[in-house]
PDB file of N, CA and C in Angstrom:
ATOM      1  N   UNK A   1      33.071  13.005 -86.729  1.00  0.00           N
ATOM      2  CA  UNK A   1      34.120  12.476 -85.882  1.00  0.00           C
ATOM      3  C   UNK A   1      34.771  13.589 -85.068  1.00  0.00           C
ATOM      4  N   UNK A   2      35.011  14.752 -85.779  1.00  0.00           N
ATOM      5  CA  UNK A   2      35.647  15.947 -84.972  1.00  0.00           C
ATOM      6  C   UNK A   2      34.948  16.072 -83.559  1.00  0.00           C
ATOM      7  N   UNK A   3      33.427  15.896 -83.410  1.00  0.00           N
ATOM      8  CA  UNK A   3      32.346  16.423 -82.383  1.00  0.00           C
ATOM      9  C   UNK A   3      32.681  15.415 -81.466  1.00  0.00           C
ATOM     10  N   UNK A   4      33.003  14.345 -81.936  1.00  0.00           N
ATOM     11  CA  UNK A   4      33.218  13.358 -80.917  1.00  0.00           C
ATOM     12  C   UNK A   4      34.855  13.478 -79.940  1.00  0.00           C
ATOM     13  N   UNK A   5      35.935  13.745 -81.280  1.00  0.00           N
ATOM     14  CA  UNK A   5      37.088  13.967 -79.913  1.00  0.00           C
ATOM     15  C   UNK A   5      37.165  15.006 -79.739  1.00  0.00           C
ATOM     16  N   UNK A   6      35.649  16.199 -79.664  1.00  0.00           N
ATOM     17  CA  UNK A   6      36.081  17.234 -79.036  1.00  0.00           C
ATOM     18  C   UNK A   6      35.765  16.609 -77.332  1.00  0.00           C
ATOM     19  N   UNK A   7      35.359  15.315 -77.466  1.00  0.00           N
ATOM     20  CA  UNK A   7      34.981  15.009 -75.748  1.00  0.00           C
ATOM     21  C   UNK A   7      35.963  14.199 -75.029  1.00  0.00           C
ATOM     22  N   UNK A   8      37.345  14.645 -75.626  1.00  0.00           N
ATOM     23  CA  UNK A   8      38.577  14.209 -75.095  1.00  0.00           C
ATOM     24  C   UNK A   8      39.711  15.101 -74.718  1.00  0.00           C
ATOM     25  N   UNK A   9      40.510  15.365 -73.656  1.00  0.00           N
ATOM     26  CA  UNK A   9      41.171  16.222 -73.776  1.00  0.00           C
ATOM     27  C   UNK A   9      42.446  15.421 -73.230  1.00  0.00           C
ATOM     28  N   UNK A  10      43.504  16.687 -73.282  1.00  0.00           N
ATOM     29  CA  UNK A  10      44.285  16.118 -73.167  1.00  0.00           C
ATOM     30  C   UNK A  10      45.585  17.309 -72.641  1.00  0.00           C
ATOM     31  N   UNK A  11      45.688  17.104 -70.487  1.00  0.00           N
ATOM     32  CA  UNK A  11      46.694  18.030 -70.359  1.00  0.00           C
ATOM     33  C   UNK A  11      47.602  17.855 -69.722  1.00  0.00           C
ATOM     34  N   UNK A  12      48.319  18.370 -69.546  1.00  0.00           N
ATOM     35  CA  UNK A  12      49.497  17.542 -69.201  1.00  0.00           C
ATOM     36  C   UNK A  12      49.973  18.185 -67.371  1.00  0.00           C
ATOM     37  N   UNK A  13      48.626  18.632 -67.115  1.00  0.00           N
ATOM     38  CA  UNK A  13      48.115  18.439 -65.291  1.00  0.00           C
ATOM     39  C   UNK A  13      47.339  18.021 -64.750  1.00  0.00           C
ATOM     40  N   UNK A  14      46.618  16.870 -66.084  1.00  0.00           N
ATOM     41  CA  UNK A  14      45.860  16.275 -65.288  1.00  0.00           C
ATOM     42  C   UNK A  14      45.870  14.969 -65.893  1.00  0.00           C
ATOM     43  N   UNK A  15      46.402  13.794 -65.071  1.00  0.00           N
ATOM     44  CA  UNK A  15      46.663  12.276 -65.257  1.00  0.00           C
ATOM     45  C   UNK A  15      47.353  12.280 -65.956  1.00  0.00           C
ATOM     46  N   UNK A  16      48.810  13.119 -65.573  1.00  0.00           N
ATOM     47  CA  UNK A  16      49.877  13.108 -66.414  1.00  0.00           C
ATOM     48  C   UNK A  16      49.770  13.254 -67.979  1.00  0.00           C
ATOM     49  N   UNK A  17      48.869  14.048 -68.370  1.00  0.00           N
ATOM     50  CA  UNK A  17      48.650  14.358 -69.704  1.00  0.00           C
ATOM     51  C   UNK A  17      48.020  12.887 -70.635  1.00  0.00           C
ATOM     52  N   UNK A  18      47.491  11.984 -70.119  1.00  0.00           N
ATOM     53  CA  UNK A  18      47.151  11.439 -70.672  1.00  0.00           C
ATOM     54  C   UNK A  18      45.955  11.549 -71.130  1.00  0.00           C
ATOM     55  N   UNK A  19      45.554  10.861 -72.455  1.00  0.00           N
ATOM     56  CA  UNK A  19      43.872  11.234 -73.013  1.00  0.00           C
ATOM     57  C   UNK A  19      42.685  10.941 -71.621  1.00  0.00           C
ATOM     58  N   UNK A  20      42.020  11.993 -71.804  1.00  0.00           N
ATOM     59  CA  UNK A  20      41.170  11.613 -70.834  1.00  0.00           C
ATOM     60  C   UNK A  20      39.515  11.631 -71.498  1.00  0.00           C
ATOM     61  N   UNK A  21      38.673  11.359 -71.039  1.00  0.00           N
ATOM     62  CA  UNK A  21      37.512  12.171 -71.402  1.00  0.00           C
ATOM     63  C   UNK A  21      37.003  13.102 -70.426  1.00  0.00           C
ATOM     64  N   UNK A  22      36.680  14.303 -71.520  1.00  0.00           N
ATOM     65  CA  UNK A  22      36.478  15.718 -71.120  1.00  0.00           C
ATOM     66  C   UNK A  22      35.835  15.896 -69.659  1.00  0.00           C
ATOM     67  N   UNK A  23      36.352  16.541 -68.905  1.00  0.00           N
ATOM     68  CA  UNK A  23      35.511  16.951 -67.468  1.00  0.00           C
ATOM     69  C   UNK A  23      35.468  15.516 -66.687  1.00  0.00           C
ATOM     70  N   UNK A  24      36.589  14.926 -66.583  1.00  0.00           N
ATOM     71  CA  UNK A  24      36.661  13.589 -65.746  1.00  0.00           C
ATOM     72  C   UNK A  24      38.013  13.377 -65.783  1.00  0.00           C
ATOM     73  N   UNK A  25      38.580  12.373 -64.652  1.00  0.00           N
ATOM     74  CA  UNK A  25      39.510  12.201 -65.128  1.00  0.00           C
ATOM     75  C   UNK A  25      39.871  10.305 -65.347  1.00  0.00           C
ATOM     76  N   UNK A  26      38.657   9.920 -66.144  1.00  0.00           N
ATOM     77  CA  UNK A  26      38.714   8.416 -66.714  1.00  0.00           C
ATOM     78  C   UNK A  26      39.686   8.635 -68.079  1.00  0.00           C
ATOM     79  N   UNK A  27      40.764   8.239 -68.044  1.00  0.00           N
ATOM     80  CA  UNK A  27      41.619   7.678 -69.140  1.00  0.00           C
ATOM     81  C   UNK A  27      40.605   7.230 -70.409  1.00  0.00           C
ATOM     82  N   UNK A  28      40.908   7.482 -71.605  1.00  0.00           N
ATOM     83  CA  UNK A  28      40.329   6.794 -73.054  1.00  0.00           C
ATOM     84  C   UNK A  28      40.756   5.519 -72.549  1.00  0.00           C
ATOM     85  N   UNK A  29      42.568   5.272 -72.347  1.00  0.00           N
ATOM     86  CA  UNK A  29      42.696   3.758 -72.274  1.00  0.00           C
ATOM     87  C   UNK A  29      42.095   2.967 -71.134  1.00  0.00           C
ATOM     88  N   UNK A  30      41.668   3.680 -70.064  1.00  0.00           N
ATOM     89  CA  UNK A  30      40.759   2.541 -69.390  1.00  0.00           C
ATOM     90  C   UNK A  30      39.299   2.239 -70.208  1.00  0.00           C
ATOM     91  N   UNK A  31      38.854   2.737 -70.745  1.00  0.00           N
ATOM     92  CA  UNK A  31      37.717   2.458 -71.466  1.00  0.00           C
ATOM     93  C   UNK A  31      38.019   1.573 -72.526  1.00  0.00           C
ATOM     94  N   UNK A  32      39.062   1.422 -73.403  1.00  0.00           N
ATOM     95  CA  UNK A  32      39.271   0.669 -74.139  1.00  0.00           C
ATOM     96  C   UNK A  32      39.602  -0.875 -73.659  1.00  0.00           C
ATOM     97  N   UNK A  33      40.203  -0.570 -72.769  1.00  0.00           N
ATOM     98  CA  UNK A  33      40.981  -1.433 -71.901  1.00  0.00           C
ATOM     99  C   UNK A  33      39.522  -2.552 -71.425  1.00  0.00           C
ATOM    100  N   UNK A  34      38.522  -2.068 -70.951  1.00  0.00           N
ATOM    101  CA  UNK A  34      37.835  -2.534 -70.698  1.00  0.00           C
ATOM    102  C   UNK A  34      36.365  -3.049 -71.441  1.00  0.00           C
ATOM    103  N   UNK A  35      36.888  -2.578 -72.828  1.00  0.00           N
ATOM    104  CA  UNK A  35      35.919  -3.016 -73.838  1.00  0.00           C
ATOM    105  C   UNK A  35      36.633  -3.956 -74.408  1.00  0.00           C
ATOM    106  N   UNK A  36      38.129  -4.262 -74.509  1.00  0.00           N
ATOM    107  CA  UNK A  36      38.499  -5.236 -74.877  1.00  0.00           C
ATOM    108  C   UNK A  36      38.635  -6.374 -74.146  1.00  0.00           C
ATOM    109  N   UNK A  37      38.328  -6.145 -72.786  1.00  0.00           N
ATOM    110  CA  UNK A  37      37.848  -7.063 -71.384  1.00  0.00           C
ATOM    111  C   UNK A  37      36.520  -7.502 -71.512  1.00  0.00           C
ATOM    112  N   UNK A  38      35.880  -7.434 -72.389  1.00  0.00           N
ATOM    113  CA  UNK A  38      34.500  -8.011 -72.695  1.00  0.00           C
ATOM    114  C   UNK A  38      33.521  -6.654 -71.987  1.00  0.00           C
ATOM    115  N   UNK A  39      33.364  -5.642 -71.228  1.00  0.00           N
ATOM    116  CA  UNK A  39      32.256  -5.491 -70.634  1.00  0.00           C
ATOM    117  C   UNK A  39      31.731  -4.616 -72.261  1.00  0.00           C
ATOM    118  N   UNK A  40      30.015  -4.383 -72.011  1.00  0.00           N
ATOM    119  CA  UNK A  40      29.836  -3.567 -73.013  1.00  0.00           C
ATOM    120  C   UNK A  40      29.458  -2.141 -72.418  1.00  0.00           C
ATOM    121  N   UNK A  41      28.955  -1.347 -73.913  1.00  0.00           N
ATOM    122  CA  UNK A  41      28.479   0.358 -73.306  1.00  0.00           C
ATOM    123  C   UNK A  41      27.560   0.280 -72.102  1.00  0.00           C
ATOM    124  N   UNK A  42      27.155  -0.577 -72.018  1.00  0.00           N
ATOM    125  CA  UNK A  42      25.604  -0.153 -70.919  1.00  0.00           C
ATOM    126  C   UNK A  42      26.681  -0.908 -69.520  1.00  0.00           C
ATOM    127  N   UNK A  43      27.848  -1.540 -69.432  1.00  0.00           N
ATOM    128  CA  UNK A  43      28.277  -2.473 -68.093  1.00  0.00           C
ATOM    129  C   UNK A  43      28.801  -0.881 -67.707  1.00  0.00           C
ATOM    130  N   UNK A  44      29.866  -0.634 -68.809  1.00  0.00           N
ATOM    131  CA  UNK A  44      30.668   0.268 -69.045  1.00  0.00           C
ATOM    132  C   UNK A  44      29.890   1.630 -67.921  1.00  0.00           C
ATOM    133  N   UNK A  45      28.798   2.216 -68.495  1.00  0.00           N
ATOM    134  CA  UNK A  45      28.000   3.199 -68.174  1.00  0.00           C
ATOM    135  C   UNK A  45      27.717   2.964 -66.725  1.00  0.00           C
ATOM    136  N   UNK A  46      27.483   1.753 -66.469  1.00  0.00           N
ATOM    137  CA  UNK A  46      26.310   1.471 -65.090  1.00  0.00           C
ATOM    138  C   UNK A  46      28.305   2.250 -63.868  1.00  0.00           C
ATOM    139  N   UNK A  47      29.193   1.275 -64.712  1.00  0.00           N
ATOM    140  CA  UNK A  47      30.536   1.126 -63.541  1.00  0.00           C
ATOM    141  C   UNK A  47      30.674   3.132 -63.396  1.00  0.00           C
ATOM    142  N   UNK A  48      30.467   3.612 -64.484  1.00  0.00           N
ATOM    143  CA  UNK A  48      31.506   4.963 -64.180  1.00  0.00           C
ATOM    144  C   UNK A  48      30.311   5.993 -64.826  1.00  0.00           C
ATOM    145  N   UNK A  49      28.930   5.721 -63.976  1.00  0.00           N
ATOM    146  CA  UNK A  49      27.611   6.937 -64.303  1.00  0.00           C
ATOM    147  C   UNK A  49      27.886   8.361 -64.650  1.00  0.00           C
ATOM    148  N   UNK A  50      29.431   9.211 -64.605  1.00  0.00           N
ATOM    149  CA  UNK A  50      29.459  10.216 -64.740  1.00  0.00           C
ATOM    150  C   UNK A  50      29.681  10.391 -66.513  1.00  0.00           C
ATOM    151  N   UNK A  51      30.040   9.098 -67.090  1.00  0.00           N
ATOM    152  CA  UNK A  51      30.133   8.713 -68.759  1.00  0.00           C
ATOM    153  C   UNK A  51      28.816   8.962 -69.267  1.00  0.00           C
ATOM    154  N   UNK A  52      28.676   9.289 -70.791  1.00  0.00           N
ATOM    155  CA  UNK A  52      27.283   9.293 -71.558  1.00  0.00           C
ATOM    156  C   UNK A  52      28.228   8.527 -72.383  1.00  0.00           C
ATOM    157  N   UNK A  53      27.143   7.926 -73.567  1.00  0.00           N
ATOM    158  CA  UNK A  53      27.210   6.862 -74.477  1.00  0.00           C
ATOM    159  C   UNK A  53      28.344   7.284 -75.141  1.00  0.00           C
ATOM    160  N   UNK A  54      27.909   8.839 -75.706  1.00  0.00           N
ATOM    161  CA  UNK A  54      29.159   9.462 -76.886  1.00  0.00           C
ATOM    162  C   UNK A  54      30.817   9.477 -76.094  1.00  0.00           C
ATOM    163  N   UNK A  55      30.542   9.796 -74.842  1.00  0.00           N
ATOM    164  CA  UNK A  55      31.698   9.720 -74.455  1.00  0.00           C
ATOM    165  C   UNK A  55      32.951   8.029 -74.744  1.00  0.00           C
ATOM    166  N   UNK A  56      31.972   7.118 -74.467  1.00  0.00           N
ATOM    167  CA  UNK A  56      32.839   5.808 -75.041  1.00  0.00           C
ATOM    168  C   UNK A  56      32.817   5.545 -76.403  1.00  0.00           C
ATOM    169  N   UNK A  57      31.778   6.820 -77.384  1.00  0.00           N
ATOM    170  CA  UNK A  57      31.671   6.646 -78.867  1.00  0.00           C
ATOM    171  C   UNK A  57      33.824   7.050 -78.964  1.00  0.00           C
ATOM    172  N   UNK A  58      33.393   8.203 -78.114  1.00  0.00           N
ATOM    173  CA  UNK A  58      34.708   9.451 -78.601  1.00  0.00           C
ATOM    174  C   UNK A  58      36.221   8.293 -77.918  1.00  0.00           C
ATOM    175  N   UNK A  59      36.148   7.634 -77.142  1.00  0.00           N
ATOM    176  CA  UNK A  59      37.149   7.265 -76.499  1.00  0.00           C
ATOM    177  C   UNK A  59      37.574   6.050 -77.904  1.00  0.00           C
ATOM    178  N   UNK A  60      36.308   5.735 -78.423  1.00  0.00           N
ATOM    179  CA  UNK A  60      36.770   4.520 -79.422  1.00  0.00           C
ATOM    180  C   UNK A  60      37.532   5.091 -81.031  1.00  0.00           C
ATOM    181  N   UNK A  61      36.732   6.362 -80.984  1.00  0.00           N
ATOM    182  CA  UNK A  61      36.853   7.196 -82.140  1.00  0.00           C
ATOM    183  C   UNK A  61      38.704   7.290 -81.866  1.00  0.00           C
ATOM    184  N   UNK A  62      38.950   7.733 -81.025  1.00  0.00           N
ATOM    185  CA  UNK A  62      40.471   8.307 -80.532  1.00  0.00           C
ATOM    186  C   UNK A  62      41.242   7.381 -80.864  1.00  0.00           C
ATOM    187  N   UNK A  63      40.866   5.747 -80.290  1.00  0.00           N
ATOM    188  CA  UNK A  63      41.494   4.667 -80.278  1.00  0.00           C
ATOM    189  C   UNK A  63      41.603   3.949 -81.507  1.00  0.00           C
ATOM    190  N   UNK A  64      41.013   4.353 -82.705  1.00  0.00           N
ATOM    191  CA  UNK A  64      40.613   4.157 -84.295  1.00  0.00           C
ATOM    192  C   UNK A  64      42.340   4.456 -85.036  1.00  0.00           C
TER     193      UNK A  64
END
């Protein structure tokens, strides 16, 4: 689990310090936000191609 939110950061100059995933600046909570909107990993992936799988592993891990 550690390996996974190492792919989250979190600063407070970029998107107002909110969780982001690493080297982007997509919010954890839009990803959640939108898994609880029904889409899945692969809708998820196709909308925001700069994501890999682990990255919405780590955003869920965070949101745990």
């Amino acid at each position: 689990m550690n390996l996974l939110l190492q792919r989250i950061s979190i600063d407070p100059d970029v998107c107002f310090g909110k969780p982001c995933i690493r080297g982007t600046r997509i919010w954890v909570s839009l990803v959640l936000d939108l898994m609880a909107g029904g889409m899945s990993t692969q809708e998820i992936l196709a909308e925001y191609p700069r994501l890999k799988e682990e990255d919405i592993r780590a955003a869920i891990a965070y949101g745990a």
